[in-house]
C-alpha atoms as a PDB file:
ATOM      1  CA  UNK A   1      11.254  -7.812 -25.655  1.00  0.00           C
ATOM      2  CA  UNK A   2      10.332  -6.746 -21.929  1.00  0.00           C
ATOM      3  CA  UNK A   3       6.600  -7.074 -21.518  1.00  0.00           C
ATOM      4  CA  UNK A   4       4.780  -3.196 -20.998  1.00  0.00           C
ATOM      5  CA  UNK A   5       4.196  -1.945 -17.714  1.00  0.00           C
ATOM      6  CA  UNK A   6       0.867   0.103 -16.281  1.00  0.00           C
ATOM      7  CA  UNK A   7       1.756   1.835 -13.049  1.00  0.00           C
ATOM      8  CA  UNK A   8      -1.669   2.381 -11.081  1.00  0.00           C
ATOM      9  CA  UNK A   9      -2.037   4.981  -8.898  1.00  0.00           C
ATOM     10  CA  UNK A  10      -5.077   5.615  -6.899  1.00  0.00           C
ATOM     11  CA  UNK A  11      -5.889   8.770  -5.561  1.00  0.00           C
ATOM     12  CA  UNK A  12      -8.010  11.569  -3.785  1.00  0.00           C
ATOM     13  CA  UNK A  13      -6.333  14.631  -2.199  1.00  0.00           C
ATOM     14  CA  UNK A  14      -3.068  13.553  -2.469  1.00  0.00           C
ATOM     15  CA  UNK A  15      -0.874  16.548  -3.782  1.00  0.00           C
ATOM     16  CA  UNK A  16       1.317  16.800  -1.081  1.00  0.00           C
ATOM     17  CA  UNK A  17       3.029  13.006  -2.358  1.00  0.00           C
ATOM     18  CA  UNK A  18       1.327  12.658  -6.049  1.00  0.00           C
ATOM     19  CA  UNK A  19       4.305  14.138  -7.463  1.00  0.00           C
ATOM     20  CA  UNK A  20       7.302  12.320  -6.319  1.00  0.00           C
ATOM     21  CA  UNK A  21       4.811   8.914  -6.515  1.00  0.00           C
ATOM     22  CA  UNK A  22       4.676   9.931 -10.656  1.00  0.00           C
ATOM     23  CA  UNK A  23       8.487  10.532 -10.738  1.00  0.00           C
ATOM     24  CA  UNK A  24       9.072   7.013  -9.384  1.00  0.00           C
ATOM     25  CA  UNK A  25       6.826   5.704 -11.979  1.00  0.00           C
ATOM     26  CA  UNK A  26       8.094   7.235 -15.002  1.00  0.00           C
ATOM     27  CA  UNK A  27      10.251   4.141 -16.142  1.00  0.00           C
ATOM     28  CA  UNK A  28       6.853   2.139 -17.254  1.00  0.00           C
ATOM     29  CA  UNK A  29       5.472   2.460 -20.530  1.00  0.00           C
ATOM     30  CA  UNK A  30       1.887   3.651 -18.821  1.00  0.00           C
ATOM     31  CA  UNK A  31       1.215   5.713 -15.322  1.00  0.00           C
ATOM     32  CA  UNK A  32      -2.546   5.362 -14.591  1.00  0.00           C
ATOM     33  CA  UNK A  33      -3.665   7.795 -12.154  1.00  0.00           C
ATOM     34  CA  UNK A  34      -7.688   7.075 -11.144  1.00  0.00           C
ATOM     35  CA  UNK A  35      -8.930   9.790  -8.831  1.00  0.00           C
ATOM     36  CA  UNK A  36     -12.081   9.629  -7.028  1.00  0.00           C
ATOM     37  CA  UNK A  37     -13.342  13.506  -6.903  1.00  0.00           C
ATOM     38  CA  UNK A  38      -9.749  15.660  -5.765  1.00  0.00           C
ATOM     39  CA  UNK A  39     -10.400  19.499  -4.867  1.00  0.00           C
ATOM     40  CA  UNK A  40      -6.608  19.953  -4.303  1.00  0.00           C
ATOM     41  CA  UNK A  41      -3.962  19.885  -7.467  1.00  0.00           C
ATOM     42  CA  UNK A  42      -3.379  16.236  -7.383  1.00  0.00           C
ATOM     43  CA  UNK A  43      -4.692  15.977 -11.128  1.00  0.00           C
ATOM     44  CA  UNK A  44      -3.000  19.098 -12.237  1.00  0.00           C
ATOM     45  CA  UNK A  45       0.008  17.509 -10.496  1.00  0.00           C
ATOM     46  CA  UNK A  46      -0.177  14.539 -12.177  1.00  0.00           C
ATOM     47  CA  UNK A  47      -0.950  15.380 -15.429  1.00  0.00           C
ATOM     48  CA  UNK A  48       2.034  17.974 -15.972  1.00  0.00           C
ATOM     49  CA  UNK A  49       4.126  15.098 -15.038  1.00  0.00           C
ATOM     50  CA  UNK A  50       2.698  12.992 -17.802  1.00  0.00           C
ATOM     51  CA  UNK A  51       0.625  10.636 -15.775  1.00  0.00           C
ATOM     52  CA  UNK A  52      -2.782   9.708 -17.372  1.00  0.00           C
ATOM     53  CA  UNK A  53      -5.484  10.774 -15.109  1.00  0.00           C
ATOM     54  CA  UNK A  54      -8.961   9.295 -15.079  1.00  0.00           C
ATOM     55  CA  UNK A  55     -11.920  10.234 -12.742  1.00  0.00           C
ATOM     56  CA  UNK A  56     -14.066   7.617 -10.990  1.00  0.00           C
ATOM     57  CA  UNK A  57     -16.081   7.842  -8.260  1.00  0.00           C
ATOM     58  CA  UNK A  58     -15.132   6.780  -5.159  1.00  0.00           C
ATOM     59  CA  UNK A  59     -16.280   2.529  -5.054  1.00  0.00           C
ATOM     60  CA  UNK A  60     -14.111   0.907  -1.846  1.00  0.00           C
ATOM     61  CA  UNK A  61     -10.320   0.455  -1.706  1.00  0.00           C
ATOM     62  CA  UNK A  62     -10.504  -2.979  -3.552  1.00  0.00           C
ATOM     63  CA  UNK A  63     -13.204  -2.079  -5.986  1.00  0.00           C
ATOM     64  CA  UNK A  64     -11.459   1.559  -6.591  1.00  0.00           C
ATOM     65  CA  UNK A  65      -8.211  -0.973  -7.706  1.00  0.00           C
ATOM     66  CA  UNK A  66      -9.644  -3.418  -9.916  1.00  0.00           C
ATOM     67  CA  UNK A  67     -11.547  -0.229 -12.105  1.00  0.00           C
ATOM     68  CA  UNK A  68      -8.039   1.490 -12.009  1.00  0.00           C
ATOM     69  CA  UNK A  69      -5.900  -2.309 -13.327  1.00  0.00           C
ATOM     70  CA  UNK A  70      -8.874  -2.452 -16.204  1.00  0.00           C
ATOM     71  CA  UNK A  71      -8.836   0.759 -17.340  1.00  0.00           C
ATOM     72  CA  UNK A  72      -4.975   0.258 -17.530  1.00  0.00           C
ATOM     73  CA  UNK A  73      -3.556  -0.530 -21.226  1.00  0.00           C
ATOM     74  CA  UNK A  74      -0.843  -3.104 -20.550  1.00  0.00           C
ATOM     75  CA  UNK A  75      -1.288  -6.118 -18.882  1.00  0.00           C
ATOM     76  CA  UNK A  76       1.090  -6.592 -16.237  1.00  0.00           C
ATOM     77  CA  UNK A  77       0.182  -3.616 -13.995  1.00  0.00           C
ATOM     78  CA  UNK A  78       2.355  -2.197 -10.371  1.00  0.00           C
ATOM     79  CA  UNK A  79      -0.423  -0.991  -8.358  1.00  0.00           C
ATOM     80  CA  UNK A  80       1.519   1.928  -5.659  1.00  0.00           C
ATOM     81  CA  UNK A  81       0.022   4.588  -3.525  1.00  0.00           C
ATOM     82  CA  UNK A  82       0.178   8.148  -3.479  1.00  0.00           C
ATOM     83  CA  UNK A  83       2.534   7.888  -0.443  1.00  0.00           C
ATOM     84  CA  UNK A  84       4.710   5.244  -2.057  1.00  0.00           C
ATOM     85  CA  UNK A  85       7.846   5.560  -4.441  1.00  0.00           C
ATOM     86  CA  UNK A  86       9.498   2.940  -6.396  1.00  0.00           C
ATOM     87  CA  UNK A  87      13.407   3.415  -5.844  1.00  0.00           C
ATOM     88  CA  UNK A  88      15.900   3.137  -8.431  1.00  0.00           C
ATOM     89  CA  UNK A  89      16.941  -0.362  -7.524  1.00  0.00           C
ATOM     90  CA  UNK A  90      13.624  -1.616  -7.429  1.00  0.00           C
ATOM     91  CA  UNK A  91      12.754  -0.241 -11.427  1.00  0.00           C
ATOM     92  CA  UNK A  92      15.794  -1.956 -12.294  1.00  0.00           C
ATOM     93  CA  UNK A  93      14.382  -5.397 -11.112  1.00  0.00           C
ATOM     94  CA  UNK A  94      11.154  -4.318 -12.095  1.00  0.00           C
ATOM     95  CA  UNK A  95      12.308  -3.940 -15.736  1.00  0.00           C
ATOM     96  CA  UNK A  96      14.227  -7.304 -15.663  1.00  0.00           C
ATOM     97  CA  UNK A  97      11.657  -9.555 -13.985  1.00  0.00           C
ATOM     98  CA  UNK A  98       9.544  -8.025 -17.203  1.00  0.00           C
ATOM     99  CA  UNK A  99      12.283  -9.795 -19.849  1.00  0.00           C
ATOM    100  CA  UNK A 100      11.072 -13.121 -18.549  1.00  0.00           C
ATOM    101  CA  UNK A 101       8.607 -13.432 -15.508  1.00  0.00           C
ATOM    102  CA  UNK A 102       8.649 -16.245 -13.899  1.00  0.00           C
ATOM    103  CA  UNK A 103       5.625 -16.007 -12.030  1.00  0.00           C
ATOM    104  CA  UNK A 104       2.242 -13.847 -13.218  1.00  0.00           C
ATOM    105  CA  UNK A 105       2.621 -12.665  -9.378  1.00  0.00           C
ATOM    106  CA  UNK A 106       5.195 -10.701  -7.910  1.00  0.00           C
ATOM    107  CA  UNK A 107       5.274  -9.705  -3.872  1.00  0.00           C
ATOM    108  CA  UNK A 108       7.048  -6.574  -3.455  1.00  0.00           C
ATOM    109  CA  UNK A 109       9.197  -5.863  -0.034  1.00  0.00           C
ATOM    110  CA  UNK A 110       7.533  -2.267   1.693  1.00  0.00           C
ATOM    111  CA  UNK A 111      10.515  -0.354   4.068  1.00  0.00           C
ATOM    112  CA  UNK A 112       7.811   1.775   5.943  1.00  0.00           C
ATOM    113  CA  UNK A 113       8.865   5.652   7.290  1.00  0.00           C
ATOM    114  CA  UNK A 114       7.481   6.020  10.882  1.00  0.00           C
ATOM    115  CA  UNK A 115       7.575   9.772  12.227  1.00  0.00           C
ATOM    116  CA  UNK A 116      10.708  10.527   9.996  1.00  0.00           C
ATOM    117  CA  UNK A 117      12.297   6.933  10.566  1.00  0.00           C
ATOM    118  CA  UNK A 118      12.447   4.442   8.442  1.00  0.00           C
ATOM    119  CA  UNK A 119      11.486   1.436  10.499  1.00  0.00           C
ATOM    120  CA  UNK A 120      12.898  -2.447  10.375  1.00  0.00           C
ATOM    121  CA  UNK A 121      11.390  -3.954  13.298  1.00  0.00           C
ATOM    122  CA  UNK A 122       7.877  -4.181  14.683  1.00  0.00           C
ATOM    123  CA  UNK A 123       7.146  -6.401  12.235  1.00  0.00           C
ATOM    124  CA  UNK A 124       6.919  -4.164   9.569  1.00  0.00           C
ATOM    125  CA  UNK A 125       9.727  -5.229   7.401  1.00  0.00           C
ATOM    126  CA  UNK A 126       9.784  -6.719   4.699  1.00  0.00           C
ATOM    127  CA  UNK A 127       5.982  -5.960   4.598  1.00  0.00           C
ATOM    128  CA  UNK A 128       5.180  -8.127   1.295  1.00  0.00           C
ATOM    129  CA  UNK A 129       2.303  -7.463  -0.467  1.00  0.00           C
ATOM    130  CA  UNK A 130       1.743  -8.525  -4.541  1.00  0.00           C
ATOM    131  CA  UNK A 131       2.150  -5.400  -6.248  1.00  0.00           C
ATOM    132  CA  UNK A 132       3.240  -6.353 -10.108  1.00  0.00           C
ATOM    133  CA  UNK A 133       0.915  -8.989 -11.545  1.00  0.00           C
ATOM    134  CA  UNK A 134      -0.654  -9.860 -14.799  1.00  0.00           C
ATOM    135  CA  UNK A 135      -4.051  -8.823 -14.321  1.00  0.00           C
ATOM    136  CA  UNK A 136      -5.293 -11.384 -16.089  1.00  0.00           C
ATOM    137  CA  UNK A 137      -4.860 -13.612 -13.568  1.00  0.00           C
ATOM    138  CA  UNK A 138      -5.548 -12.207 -10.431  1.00  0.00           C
ATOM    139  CA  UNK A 139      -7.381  -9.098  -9.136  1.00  0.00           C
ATOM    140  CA  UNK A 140      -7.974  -7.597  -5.383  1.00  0.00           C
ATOM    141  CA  UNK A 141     -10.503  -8.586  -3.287  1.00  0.00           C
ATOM    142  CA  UNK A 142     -13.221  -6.203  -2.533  1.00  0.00           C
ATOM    143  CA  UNK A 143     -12.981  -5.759   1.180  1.00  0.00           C
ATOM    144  CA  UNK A 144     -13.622  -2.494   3.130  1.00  0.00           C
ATOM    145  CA  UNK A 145      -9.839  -2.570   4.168  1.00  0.00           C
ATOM    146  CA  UNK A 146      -6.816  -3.885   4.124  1.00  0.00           C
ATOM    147  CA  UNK A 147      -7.303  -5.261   0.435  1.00  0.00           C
ATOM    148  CA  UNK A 148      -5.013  -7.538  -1.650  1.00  0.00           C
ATOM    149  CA  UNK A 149      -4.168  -9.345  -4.952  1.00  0.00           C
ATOM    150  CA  UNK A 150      -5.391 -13.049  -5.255  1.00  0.00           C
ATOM    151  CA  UNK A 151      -4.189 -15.021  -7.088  1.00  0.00           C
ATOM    152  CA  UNK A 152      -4.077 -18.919  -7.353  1.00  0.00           C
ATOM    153  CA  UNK A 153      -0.690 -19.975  -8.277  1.00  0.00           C
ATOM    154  CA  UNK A 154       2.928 -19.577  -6.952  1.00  0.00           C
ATOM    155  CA  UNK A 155       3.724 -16.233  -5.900  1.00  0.00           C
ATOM    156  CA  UNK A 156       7.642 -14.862  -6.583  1.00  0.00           C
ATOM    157  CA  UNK A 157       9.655 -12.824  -4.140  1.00  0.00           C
ATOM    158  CA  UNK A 158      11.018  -9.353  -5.395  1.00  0.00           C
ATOM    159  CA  UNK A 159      14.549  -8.535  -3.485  1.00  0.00           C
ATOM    160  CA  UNK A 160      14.418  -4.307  -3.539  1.00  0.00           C
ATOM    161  CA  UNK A 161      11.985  -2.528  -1.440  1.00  0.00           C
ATOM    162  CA  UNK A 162       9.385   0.457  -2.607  1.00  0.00           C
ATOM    163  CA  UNK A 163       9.481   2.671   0.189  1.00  0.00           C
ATOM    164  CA  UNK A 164       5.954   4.280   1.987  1.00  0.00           C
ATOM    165  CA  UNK A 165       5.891   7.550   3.742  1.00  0.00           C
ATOM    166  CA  UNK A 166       3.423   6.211   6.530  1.00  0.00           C
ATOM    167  CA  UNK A 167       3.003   8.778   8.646  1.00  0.00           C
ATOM    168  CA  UNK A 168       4.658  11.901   9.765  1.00  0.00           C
ATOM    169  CA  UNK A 169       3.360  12.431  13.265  1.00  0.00           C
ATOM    170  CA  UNK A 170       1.390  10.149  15.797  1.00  0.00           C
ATOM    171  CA  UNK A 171      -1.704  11.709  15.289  1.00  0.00           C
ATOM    172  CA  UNK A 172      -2.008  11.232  11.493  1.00  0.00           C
ATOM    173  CA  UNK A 173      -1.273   7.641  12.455  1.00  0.00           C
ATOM    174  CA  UNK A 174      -3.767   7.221  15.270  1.00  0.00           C
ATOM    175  CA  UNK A 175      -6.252   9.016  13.438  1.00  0.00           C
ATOM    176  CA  UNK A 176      -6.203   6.753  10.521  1.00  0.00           C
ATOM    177  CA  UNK A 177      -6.314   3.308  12.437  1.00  0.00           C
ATOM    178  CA  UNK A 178      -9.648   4.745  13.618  1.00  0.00           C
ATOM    179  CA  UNK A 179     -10.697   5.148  10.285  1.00  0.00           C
ATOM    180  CA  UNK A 180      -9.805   2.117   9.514  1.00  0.00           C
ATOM    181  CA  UNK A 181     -11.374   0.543  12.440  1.00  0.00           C
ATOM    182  CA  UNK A 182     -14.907   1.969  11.871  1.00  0.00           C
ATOM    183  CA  UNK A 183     -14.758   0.851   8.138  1.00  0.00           C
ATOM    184  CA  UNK A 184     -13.756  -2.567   8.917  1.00  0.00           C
ATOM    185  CA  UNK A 185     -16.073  -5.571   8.564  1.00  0.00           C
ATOM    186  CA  UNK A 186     -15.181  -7.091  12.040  1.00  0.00           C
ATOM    187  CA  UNK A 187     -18.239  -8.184  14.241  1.00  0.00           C
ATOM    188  CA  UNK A 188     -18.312  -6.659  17.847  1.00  0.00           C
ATOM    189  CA  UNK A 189     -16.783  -8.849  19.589  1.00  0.00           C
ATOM    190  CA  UNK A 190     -16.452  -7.419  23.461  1.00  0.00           C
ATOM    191  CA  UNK A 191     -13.697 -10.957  24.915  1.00  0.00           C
ATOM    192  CA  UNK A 192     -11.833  -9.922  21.205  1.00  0.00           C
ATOM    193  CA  UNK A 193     -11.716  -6.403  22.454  1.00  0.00           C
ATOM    194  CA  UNK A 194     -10.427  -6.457  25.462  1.00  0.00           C
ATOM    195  CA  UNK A 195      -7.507 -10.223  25.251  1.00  0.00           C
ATOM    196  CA  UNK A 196      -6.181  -9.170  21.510  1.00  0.00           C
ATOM    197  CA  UNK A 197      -4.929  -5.558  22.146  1.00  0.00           C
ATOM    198  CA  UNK A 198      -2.580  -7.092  24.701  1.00  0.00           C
ATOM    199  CA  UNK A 199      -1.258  -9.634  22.288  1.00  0.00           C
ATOM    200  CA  UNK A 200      -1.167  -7.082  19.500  1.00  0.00           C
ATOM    201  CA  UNK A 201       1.277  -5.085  22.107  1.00  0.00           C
ATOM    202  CA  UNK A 202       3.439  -7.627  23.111  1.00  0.00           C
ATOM    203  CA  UNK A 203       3.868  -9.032  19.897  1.00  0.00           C
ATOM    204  CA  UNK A 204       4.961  -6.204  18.436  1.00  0.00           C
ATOM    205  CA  UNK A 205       6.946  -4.418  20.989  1.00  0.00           C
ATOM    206  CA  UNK A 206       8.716  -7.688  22.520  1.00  0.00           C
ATOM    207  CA  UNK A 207       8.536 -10.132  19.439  1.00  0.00           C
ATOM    208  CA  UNK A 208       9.213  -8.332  16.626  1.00  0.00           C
ATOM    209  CA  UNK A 209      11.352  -6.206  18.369  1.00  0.00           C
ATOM    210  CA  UNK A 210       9.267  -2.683  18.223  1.00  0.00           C
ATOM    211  CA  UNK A 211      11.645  -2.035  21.362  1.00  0.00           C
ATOM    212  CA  UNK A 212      14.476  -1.490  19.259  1.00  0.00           C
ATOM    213  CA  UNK A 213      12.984   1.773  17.359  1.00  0.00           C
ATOM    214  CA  UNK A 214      12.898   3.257  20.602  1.00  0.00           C
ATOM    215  CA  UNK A 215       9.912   5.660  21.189  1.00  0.00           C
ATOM    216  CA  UNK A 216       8.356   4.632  17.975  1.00  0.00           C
ATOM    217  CA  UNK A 217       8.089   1.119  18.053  1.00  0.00           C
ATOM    218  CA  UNK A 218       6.523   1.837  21.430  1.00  0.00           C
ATOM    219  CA  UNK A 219       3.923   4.175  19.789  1.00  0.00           C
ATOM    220  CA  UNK A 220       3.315   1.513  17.204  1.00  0.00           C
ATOM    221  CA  UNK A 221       2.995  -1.076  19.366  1.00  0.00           C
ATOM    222  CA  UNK A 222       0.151   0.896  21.461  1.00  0.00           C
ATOM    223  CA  UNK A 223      -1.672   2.533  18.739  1.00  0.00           C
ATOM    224  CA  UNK A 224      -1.766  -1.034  16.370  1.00  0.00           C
ATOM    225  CA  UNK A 225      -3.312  -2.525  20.125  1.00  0.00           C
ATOM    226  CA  UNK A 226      -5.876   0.737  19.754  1.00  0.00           C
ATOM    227  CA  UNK A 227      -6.801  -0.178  16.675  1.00  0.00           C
ATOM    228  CA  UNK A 228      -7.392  -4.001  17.607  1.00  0.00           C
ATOM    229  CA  UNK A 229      -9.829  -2.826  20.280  1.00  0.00           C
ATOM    230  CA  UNK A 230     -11.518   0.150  18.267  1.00  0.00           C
ATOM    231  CA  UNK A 231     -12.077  -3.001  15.650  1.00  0.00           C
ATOM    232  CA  UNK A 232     -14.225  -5.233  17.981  1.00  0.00           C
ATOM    233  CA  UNK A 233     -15.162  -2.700  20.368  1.00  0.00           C
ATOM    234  CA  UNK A 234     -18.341  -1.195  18.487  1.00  0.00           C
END
């Protein structure tokens, strides 16, 4: 028998995605959605689609996670975004990898959409991150940003991506790196600042091949050197 699955879904504001992030999530046996205070129809949303919705206020990205996996009622939890989907293919694997893990740690392959285009280079493919675990043995670490499962044993390799709607225009995307600049724990840092944005650009747009997607990898490339300098520059 296939062990249950908890889809976790955290969210605030998020109608615009929540519903096509539930659909994908349907196949488990639980979808968890946690939201931190919405004043849009995300909960409505989710709800009518038959998503268990929670409230918590708002505690950090890591901490908002680990509330969301415990308050789950299955073990082995998927933890997705409100601008993520799980595709067809990837359920499938999902449900089978469930018959008989392996591994109480599963990385998940990300194909990330970039202005409309879904985008292979830049380094942004296969974009692993641990997404289906047991949550008994590992949990995400409380960081301001940028959080992530750990776990200490072997981690296994999933073969079909989720795919992320990143960002629709270059604003939205610049925008957010400063967001995620001035929450970041980094230390000011003016040599870091001014040396690492150059590397960020080069490795990105030479490479890993950002020249490839044309225009966007070049946007990527410069904004993801921004955000390096915004980091240290404070």
């Amino acid at each position: 028998m296939s062990n249950p699955l908890s889809v976790v879904i955290i969210t605030k504001n998020e109608q615009h995605f929540i519903a096509d992030a539930v659909k994908s999530s349907l196949f488990a046996d639980e979808v968890l959605v946690m939201d931190s205070g919405s004043s849009d129809n995300t909960c409505a949303i989710a709800t009518e689609l038959g998503a268990k919705v929670i409230h918590q206020d708002w505690l950090g990205f890591g901490a908002q996670k680990n509330k969301a996996v415990s308050m789950s009622k299955n073990d082995w939890v998927f933890v997705l975004d409100a601008d993520e989907r799980i595709t067809q293919d990837l359920q499938k694997e999902l449900l089978m990898t469930l018959d008989s893990p392996k591994s109480n740690a599963y990385n998940v392959p990300r194909i990330n959409r970039f202005f409309g285009k879904d985008i292979k280079n830049c380094g942004l493919y296969p974009d692993y991150s641990i997404r289906l675990f047991d949550r008994r043995f590992g949990s995400f670490n409380e960081v301001s940003v940028h959080e992530s499962v750990q776990i200490s044993e072997t981690v296994e390799n999933l073969i079909n991506p989720m795919k992320h709607i990143a960002f629709d225009n270059v604003i939205e995307f610049r925008n957010k790196q400063k967001h995620y600049a001035a929450i970041s724990q980094k230390k000011p840092n003016l040599i870091k600042a001014f040396v690492s944005p150059v590397w960020v650009f080069l490795k990105i747009y030479l490479f890993r091949l950002g020249m490839l997607e044309g225009w966007r990898g070049l946007v990527i490339a410069i904004v993801y050197a921004e955000y390096t300098f915004w980091k240290y520059f404070r």
